[in-house]
Protein backbone atom coordinates (compact mmCIF):
# COMPACT_ATOMS: atom_id res chain seq x y z
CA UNK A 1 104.28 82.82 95.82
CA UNK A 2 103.40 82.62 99.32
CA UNK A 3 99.92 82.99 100.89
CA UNK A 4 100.91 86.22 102.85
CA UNK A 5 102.64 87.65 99.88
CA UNK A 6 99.68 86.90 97.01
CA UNK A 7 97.29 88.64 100.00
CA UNK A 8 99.65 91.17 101.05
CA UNK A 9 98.64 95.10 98.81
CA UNK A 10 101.30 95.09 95.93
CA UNK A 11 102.74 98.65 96.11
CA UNK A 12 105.41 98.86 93.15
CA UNK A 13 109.18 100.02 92.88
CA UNK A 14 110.12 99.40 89.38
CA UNK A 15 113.42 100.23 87.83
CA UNK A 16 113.96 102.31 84.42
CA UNK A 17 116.11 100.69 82.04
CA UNK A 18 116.34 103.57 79.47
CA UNK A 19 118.63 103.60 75.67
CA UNK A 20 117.40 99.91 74.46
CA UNK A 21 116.60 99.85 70.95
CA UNK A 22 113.45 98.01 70.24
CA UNK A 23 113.49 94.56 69.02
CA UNK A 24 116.15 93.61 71.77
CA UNK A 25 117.94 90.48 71.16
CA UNK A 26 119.85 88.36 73.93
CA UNK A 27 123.13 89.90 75.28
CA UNK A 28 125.94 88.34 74.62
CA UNK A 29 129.04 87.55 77.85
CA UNK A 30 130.06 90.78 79.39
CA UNK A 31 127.02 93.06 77.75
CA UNK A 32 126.11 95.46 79.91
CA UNK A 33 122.90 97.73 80.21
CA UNK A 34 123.21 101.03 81.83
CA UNK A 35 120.50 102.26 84.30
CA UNK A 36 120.13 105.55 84.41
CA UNK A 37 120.03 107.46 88.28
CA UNK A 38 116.16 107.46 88.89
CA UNK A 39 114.37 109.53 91.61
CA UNK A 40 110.86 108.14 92.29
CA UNK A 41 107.97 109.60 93.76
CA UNK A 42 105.06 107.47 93.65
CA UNK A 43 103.37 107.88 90.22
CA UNK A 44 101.58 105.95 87.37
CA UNK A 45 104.22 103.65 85.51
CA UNK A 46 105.11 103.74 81.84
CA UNK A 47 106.63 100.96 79.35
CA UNK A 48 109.93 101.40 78.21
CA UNK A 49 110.80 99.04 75.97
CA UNK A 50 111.13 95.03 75.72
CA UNK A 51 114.07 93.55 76.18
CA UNK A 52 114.75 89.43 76.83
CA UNK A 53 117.41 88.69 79.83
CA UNK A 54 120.38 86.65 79.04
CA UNK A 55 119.73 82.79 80.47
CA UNK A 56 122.57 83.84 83.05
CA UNK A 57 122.78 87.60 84.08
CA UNK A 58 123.39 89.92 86.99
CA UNK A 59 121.46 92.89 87.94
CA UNK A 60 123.45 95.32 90.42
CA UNK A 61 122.13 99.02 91.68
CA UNK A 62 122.03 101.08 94.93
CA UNK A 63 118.73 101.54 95.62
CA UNK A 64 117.52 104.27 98.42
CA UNK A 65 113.71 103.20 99.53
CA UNK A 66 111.84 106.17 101.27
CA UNK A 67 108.36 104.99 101.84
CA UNK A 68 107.26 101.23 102.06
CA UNK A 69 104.93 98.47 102.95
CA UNK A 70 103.79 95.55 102.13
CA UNK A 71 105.26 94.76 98.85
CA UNK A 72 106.73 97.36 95.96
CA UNK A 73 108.46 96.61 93.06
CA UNK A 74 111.84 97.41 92.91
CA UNK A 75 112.57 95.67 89.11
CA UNK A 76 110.46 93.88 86.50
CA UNK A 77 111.59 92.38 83.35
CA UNK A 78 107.83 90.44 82.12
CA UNK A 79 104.93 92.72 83.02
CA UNK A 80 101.34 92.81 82.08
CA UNK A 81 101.67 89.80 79.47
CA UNK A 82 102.90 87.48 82.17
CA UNK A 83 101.47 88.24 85.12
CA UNK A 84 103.34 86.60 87.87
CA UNK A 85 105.22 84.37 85.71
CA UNK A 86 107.55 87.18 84.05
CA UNK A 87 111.02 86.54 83.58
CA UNK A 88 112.59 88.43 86.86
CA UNK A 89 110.57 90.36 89.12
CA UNK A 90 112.41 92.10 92.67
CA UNK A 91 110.50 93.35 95.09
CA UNK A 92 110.95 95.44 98.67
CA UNK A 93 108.34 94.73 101.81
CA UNK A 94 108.78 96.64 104.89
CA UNK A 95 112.34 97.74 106.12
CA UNK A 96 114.79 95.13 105.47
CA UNK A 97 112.56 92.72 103.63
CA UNK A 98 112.90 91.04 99.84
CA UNK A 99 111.00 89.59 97.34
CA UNK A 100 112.36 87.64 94.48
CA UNK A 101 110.42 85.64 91.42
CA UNK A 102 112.11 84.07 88.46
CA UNK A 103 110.22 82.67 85.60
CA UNK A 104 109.88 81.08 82.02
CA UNK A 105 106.63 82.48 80.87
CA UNK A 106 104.72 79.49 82.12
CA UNK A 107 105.49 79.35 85.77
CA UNK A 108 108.14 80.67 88.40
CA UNK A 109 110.52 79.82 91.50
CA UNK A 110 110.09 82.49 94.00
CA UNK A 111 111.48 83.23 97.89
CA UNK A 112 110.96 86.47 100.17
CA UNK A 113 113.63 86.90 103.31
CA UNK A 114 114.64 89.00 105.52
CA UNK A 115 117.90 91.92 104.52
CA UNK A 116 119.22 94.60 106.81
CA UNK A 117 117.73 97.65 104.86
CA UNK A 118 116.85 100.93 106.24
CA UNK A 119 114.61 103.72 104.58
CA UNK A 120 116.32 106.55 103.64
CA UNK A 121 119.88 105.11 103.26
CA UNK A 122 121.37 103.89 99.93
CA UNK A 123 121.93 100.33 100.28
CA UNK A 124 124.10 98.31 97.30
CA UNK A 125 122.58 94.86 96.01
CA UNK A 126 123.43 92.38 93.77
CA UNK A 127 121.33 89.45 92.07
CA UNK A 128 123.17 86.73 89.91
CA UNK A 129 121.27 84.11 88.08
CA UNK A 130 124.50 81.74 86.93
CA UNK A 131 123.80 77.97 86.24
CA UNK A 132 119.91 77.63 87.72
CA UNK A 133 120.96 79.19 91.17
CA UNK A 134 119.54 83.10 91.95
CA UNK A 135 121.97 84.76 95.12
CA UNK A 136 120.75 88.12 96.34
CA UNK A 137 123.95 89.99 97.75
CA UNK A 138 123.20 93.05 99.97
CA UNK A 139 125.85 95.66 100.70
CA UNK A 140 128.45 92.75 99.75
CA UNK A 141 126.56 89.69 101.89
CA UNK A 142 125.16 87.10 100.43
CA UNK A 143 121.74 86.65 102.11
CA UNK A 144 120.01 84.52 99.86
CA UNK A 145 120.76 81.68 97.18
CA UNK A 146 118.66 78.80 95.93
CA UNK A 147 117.93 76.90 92.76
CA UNK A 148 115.42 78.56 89.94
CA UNK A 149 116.31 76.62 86.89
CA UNK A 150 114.06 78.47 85.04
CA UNK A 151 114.46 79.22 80.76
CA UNK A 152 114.69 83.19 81.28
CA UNK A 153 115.55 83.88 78.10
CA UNK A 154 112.67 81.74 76.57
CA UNK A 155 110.57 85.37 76.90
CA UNK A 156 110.98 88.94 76.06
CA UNK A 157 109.10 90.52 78.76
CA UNK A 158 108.64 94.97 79.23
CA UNK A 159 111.01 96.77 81.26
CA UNK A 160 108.56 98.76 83.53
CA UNK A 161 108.89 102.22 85.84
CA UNK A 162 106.42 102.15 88.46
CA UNK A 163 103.37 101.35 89.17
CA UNK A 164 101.07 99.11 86.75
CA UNK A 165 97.81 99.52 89.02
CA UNK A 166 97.10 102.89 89.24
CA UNK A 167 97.01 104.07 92.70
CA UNK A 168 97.04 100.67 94.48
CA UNK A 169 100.97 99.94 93.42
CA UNK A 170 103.57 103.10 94.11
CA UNK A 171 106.85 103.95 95.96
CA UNK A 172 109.33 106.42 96.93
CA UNK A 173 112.60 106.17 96.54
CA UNK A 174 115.79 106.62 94.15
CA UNK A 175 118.18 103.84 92.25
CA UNK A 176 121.35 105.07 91.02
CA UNK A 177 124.70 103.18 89.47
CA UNK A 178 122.20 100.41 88.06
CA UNK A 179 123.25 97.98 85.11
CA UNK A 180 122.29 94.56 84.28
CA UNK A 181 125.28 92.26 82.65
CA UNK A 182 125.25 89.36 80.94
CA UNK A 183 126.78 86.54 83.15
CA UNK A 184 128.11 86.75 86.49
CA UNK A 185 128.80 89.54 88.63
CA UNK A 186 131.21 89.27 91.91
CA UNK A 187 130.87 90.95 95.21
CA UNK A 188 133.48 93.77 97.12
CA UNK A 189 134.47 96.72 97.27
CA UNK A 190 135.76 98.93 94.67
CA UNK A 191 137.96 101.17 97.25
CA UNK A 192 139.85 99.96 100.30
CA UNK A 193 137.40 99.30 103.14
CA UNK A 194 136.81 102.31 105.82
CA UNK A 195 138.47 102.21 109.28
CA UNK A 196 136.70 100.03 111.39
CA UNK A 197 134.30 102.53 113.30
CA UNK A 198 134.72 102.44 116.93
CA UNK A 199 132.53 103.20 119.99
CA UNK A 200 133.56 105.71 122.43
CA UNK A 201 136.58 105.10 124.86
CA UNK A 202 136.11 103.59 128.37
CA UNK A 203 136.32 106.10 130.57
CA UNK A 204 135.21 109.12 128.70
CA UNK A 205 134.67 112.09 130.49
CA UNK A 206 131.56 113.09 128.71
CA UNK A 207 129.30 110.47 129.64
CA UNK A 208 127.94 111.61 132.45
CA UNK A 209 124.93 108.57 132.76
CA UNK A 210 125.65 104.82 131.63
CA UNK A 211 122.89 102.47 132.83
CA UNK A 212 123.57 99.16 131.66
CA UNK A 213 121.70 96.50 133.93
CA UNK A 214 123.44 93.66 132.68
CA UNK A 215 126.71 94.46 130.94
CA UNK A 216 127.90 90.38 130.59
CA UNK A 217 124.46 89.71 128.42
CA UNK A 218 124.14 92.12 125.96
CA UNK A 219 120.58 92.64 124.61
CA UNK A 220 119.19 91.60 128.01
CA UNK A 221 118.00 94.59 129.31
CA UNK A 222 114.88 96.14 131.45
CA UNK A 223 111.07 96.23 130.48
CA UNK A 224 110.05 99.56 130.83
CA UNK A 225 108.09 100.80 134.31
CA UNK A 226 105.93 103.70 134.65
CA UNK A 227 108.29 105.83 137.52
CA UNK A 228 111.52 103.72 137.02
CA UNK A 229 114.38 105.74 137.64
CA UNK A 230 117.88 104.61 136.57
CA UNK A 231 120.21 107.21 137.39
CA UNK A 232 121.19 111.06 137.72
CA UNK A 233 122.65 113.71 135.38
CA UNK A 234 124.81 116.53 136.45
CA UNK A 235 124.56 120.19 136.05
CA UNK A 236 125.84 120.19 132.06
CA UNK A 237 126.12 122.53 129.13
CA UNK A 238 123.97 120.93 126.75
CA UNK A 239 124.17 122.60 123.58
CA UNK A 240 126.44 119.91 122.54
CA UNK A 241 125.40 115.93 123.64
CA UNK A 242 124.20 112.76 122.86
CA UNK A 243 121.89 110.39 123.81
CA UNK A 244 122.15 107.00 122.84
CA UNK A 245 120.18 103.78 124.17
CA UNK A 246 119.11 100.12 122.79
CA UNK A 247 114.93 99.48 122.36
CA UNK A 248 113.13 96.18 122.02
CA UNK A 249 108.79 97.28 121.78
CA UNK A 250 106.86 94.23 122.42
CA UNK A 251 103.83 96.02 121.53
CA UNK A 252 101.57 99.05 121.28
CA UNK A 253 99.38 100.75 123.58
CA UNK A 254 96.58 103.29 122.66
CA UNK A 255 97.99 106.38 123.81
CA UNK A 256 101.29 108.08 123.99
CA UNK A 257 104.22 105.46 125.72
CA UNK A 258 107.20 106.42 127.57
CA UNK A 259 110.41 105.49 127.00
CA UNK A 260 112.80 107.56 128.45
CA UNK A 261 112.72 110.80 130.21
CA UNK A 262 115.35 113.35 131.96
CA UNK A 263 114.13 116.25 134.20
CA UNK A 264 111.89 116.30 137.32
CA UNK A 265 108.55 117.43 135.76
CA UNK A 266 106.20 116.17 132.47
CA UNK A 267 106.97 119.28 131.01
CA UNK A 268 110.47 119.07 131.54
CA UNK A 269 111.98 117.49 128.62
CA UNK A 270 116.06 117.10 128.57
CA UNK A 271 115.08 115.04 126.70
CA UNK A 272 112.05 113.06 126.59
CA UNK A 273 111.13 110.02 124.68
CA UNK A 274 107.88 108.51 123.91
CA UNK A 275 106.19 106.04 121.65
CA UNK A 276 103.17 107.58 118.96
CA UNK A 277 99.41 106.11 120.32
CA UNK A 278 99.51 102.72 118.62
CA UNK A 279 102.47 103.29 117.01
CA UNK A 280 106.54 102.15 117.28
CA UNK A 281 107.26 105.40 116.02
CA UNK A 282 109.15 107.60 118.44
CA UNK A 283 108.49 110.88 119.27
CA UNK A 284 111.48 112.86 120.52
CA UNK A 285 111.36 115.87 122.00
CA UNK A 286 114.01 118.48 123.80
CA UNK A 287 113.37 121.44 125.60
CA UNK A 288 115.67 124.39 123.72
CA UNK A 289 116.28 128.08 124.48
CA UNK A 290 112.83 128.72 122.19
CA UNK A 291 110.92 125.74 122.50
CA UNK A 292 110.26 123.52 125.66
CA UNK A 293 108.86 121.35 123.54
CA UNK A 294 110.98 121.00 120.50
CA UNK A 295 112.51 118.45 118.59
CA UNK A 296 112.81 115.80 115.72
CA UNK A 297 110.62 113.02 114.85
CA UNK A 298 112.30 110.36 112.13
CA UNK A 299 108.72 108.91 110.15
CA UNK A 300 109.84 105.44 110.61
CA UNK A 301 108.55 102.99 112.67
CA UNK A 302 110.93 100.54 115.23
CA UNK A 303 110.21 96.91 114.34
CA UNK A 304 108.51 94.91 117.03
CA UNK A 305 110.37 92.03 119.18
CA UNK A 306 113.53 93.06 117.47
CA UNK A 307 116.74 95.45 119.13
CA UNK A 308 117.35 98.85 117.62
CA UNK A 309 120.11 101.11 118.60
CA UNK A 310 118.96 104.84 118.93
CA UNK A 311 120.67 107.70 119.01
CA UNK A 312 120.28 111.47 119.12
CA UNK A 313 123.22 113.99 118.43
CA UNK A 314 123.04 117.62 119.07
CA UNK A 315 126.54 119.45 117.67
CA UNK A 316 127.15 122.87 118.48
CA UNK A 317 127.49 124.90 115.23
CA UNK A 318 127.28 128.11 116.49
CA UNK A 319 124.36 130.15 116.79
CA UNK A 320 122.35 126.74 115.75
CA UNK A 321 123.04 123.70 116.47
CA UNK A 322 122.69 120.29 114.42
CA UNK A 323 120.50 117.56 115.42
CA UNK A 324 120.91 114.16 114.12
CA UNK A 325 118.99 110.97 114.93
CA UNK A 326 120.45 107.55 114.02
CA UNK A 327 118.46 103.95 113.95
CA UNK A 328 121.60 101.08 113.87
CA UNK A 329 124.33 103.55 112.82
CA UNK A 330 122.39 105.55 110.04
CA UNK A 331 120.90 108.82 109.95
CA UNK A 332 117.07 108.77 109.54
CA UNK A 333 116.58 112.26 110.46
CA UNK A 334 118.82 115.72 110.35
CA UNK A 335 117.56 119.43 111.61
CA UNK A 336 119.11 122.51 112.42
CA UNK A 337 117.24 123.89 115.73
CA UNK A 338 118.01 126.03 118.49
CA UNK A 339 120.49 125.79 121.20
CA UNK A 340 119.18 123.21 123.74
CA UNK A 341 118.35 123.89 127.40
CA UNK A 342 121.67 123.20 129.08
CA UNK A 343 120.53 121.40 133.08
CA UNK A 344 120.99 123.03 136.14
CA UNK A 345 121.91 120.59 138.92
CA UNK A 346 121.27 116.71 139.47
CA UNK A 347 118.07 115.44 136.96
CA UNK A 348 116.19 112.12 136.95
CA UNK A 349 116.47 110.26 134.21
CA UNK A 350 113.78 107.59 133.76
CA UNK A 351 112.79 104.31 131.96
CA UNK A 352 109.08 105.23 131.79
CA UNK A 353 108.06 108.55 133.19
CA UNK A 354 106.01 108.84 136.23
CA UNK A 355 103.82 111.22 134.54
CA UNK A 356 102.26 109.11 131.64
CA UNK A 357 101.74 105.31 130.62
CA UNK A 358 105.14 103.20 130.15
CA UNK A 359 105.65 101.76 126.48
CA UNK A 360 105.69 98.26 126.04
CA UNK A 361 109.31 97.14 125.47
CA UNK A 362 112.95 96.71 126.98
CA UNK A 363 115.89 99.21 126.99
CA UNK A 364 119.20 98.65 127.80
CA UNK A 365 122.46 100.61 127.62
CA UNK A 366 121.43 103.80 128.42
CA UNK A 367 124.46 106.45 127.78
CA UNK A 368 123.73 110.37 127.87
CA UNK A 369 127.26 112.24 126.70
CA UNK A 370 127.42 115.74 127.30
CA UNK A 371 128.74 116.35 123.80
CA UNK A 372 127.91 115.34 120.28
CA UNK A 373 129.75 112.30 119.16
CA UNK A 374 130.90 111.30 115.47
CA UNK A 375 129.36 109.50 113.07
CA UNK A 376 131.99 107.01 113.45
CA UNK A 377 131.43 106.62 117.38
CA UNK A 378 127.45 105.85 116.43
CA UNK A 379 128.00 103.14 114.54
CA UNK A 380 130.92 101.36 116.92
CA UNK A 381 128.27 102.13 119.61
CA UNK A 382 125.35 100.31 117.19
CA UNK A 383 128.09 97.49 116.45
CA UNK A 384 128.61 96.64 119.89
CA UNK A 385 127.47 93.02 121.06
């Protein structure tokens, strides 16, 4: 294991393999174990049962992770009796990251890397261990693969559900449509894929501010300036839009940052954005017709030196309307609030307010629609180069 992981607080995600009869024996080709659809939420673990993996196996589930860092357990076949050098142990670190150890009893080959992950969304993986070589598939990708060549089925290990340290290992988080099969598992979809998504069309009415200040290098962008103004909005009915923009933090600053602001005052907010003291967590707010200072924080925080594509969608549904924020493409947060504050003639919009401390990072591709876009334009938006 690696010096930052064997220092890093374990915090554990461990899977519940439930219905195994006790001895378990090897499976034999094609055997598979069912998982059943688990909702976790951070307590003490118990012991299931023992079971010994097949020498070549497959574990597949979609796993949704709600609360992370550091390192969690996602699965564990081994347990107390081997300490780190059980059979298979998976692991999740913060968003995106992996953890993988396979072992004999006596000593293991392990790797950590880097996935695509998110918290809150279901994501599908895969782990084969055919022929001495481990691949960890996620949502169909191969992202990982190198040689173990390690005797799992020299040792029946415990299958474990949660933590196995009291209070210093939990999680939260779901699995669901788990099995592990003896042998090898391929990748794909079930169903025909989904229509490509696409971004809105060139040329849309709607989008009534597009600041992009270099649009032949994506992901080049601005640093943020306390006072920097990069455009105007119309006079717009606002109880349906979108705001949508790319963020690179470089790093924190003790109080509250700015990121991006629209009206003429601090207390104007159509909307405003700002970085948490210390934090990469944004804090959005929107002035609505009972709140001038409402909104919709997602609990996550953006990773540092590293794009993410934001987006907030108001939809009008009525006498509410609903407010969705996406990181990449996926929803990380979803409210119902009041009908926002539609603006009355030409506001600033700025990259850093002129009323408080810029944040420490880039934007780039700034787009404000005047109505709520689909899921499906998001995500072409989030796909763009």
């Amino acid at each position: 294991m690696s010096n930052a992981h064997r220092t890093s607080t374990l915090v554990t995600i461990i899977v519940l393999f439930a219905s195994l009869c006790f001895p378990i024996t090897d499976a034999t080709a094609g055997e598979t174990l069912q998982l059943p659809d688990t909702e976790f939420n951070g307590q003490t673990s118990q012991t299931v049962s023992l079971f010994r993996l097949p020498q070549s196996f497959s574990f597949t589930a979609e796993v949704r992770i709600d609360a992370s860092n550091q390192w969690r357990h996602l699965i564990e076949v081994g347990g107390r009796e081997y300490t780190w050098h059980c059979p298979l142990r998976i692991e999740v670190g913060n968003q995106g990251q992996w953890y993988i150890a396979v072992g004999d009893g006596t000593s293991y080959v392990d790797a950590d890397f880097q996935g695509s992950w998110s918290y809150g969304v279901w994501t599908k993986i895969l782990f084969t261990y055919v022929n001495g070589v481990g691949k960890f598939y996620e949502n169909d990708k191969l992202i990982k693969e190198f040689a173990i060549n390690k005797n799992v089925g020299a040792v029946q290990g415990s299958l474990i559900l949660g933590s196995y340290k009291g209070t210093e290992r939990f999680f939260q988080g779901a699995i669901r449509n788990g099995r592990i099969v003896a042998g090898e598992l391929t990748t794909g979809p079930t169903t025909p894929p989904p229509q490509q998504p696409r971004p809105p069309a060139s040329g849309d009415p709607s989008l009534i501010l597009h600041f992009a200040p270099n649009p032949t290098t994506p992901r080049a962008g601005i640093v943020l300036q306390k006072g920097k103004q990069i455009g105007t909005v119309p006079a717009s009915d606002m109880k349906s839009h979108t705001v949508a923009f790319w963020i690179k933090p470089t790093q924190t600053i003790s109080g509250w940052g700015s990121i991006l602001h629209v009206g003429a005052s601090n207390d104007q907010r159509q909307p405003g954005f700002l970085f948490y003291p210390g934090q990469t967590r944004i804090h959005y707010r929107q002035a609505t017709v009972s709140n001038a200072n409402d909104g919709v924080d997602p609990g996550f925080q953006l990773r540092l030196s590293e794009w993410t594509h934001v987006a907030v969608v108001w939809t009008n549904q009525g006498s509410n309307t609903q407010v969705r924020i996406y990181y990449n493409g996926q929803v990380q947060a979803e409210q119902y609030k009041p009908h926002p504050l539609g603006i009355s003639g030409n506001q600033n919009v700025w990259a850093g307010n002129p009323w408080a401390p810029n944040a420490q990072a880039f934007i780039d591709d700034v787009r404000i629609y005047n109505r709520g876009l689909s899921q499906q334009e998001v995500v072409g938006l989030a796909q763009q180069n």
